[in-house]
N, C-alpha and C. Protein backbone atom coordinates (compact mmCIF):
# COMPACT_ATOMS: atom_id res chain seq x y z
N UNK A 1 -26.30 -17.09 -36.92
CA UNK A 1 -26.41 -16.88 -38.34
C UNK A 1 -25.39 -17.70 -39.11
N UNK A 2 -24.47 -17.58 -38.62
CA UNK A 2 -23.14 -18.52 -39.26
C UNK A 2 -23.08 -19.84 -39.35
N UNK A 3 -23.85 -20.64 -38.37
CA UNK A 3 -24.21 -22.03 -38.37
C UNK A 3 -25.03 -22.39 -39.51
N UNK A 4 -25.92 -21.26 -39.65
CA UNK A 4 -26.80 -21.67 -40.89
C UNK A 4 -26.57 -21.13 -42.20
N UNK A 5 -25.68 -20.73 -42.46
CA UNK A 5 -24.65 -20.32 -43.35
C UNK A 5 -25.65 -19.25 -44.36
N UNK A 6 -25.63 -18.75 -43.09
CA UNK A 6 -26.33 -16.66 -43.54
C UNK A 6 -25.18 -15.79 -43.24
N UNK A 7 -24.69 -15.36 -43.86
CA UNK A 7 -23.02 -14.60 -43.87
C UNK A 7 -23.78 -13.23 -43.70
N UNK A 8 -23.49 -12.74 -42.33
CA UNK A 8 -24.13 -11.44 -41.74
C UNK A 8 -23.80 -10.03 -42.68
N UNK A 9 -24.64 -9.37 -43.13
CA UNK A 9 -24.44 -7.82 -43.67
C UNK A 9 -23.52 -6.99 -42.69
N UNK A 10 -23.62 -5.58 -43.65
CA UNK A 10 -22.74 -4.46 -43.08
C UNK A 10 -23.90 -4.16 -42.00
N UNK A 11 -25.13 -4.17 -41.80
CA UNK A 11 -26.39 -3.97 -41.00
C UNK A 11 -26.10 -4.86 -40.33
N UNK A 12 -25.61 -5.95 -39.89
CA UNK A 12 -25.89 -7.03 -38.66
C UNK A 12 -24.19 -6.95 -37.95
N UNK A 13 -23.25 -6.67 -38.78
CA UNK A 13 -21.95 -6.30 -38.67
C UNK A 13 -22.04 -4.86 -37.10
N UNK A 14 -22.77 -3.64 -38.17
CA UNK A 14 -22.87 -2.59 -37.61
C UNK A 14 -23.72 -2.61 -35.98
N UNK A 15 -24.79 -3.26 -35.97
CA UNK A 15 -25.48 -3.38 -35.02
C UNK A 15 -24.85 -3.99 -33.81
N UNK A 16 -23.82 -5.02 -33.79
CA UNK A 16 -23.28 -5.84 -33.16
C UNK A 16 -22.05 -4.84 -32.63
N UNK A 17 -21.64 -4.39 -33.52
CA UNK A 17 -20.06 -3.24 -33.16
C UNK A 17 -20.82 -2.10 -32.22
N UNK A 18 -22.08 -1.64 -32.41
CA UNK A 18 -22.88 -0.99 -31.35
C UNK A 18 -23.20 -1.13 -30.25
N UNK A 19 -23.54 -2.26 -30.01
CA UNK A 19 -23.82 -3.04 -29.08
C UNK A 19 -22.55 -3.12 -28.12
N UNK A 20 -21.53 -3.20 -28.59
CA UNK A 20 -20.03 -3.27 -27.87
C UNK A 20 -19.70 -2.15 -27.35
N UNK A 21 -19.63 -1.09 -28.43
CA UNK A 21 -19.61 0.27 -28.22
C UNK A 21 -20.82 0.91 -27.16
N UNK A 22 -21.85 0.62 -27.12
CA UNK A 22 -22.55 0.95 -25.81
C UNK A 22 -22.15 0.28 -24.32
N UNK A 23 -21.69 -0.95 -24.47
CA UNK A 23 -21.08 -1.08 -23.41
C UNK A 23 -19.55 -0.98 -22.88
N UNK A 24 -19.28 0.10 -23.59
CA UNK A 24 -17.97 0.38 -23.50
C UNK A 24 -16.64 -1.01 -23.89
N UNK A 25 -16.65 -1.58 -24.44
CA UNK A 25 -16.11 -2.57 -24.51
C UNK A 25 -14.95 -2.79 -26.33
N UNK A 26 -14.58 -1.56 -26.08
CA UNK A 26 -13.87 -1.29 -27.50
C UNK A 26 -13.01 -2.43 -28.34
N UNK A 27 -12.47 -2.73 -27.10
CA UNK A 27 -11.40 -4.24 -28.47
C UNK A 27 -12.40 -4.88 -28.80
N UNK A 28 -13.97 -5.46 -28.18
CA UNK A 28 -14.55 -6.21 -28.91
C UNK A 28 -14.77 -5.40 -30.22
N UNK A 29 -15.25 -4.43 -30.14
CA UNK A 29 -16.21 -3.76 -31.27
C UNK A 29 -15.13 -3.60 -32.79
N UNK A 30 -13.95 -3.32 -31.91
CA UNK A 30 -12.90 -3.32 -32.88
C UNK A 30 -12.02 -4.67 -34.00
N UNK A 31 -12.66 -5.39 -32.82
CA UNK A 31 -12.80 -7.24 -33.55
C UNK A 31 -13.78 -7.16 -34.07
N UNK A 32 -14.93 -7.01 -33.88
CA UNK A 32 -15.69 -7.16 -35.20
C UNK A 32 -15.55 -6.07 -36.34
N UNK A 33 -15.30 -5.04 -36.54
CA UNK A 33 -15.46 -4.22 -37.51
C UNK A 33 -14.25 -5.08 -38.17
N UNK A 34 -12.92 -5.50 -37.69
CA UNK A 34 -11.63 -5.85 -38.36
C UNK A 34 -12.50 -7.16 -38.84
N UNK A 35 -13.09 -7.93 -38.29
CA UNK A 35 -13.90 -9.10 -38.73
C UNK A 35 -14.63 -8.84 -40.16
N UNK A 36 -15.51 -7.63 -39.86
CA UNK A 36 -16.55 -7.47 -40.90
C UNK A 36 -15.46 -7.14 -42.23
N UNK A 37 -14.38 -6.44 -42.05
CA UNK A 37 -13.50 -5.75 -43.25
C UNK A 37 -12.73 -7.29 -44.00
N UNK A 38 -12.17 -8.17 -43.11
CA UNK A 38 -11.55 -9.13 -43.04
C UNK A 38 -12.37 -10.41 -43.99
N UNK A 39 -13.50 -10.02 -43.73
CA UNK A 39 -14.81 -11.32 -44.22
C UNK A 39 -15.36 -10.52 -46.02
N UNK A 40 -14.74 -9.39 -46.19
CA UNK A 40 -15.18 -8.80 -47.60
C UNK A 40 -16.55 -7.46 -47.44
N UNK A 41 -16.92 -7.78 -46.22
CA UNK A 41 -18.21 -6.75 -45.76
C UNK A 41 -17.04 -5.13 -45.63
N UNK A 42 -17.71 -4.82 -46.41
CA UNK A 42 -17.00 -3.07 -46.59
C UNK A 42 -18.02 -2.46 -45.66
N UNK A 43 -17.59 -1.62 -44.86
CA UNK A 43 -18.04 -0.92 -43.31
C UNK A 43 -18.57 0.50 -44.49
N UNK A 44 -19.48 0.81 -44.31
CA UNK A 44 -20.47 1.69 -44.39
C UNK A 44 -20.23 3.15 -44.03
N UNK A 45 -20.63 4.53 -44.21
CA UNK A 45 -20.73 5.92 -43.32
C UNK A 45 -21.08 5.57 -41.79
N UNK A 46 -22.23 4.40 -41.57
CA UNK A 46 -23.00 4.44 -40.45
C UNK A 46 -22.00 3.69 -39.58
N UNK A 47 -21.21 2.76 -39.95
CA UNK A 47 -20.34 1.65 -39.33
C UNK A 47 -19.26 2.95 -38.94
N UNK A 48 -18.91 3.38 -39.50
CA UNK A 48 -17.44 4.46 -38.91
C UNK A 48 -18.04 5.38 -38.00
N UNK A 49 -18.89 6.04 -38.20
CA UNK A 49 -19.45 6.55 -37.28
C UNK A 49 -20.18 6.27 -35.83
N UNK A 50 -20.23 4.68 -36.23
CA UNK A 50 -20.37 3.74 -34.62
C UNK A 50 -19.10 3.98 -33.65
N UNK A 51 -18.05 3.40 -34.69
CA UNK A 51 -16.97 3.24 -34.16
C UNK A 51 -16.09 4.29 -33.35
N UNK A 52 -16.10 5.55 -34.40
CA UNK A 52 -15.49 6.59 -33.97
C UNK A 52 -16.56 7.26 -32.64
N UNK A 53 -17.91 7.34 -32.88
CA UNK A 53 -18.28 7.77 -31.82
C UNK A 53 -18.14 6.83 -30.88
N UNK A 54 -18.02 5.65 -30.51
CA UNK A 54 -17.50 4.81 -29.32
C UNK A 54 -15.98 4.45 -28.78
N UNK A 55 -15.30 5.08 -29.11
CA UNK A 55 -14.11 5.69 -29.23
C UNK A 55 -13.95 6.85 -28.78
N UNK A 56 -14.33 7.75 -28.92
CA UNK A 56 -14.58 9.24 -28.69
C UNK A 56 -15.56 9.02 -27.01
N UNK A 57 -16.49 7.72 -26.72
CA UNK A 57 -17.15 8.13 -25.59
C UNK A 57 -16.41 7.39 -24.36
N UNK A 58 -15.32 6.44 -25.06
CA UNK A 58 -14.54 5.35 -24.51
C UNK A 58 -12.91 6.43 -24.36
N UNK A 59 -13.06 7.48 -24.73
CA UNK A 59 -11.26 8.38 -24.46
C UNK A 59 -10.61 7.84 -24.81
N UNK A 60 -10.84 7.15 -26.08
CA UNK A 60 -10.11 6.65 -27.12
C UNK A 60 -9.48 7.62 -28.35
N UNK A 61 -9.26 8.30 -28.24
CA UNK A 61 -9.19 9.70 -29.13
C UNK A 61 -8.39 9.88 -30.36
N UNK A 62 -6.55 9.05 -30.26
CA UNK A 62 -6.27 8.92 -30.87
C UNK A 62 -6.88 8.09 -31.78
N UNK A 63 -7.67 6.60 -31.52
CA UNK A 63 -8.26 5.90 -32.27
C UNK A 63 -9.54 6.32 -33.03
N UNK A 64 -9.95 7.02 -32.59
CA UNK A 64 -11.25 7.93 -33.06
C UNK A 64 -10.72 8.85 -34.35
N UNK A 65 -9.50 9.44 -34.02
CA UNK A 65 -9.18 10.42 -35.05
C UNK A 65 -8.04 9.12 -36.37
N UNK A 66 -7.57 8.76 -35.90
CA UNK A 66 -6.93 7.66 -36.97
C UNK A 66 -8.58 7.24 -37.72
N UNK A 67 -9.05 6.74 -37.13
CA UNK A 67 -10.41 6.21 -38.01
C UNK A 67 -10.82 7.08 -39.09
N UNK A 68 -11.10 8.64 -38.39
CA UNK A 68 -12.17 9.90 -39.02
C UNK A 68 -11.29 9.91 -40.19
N UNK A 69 -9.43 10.24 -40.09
CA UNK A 69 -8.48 10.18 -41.51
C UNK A 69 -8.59 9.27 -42.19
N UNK A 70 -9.42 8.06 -41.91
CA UNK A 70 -9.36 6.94 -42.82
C UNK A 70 -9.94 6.94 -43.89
N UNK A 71 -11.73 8.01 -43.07
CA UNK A 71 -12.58 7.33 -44.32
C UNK A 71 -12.24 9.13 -45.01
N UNK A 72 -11.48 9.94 -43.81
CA UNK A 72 -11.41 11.72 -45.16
C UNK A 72 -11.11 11.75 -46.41
């Protein structure tokens, strides 16, 4: 998408941080969400709730609960 200079949504952002998060693979997912925030894309209800639940399935816990205070 970036080659063709289509600057990805909070929807192509979110899908991709899922994708990480299903394969257990948290620093990626956590590079892109810092990516998506970093690029002006404001992360969504559905985006925190990727995150924190892949966090939470990854025994990531403290990071799960730092997140949930973020968006309280």
């Amino acid at each position: 998408m970036i080659k063709h200079n289509i600057e990805p949504n909070v929807v192509t952002y979110s899908a991709l941080i899922n994708c990480h998060c299903l394969q257990n693979k948290m620093d990626k997912a956590r590079k892109v969400f810092q990516l998506m925030i970093k690029k002006g894309c404001a992360p969504d209800i559905f985006s925190y709730n990727i995150m924190i639940n892949g966090y939470y399935k990854a025994q990531w816990i403290d990071e799960a609960m730092e997140l949930f205070h973020e968006i309280s």
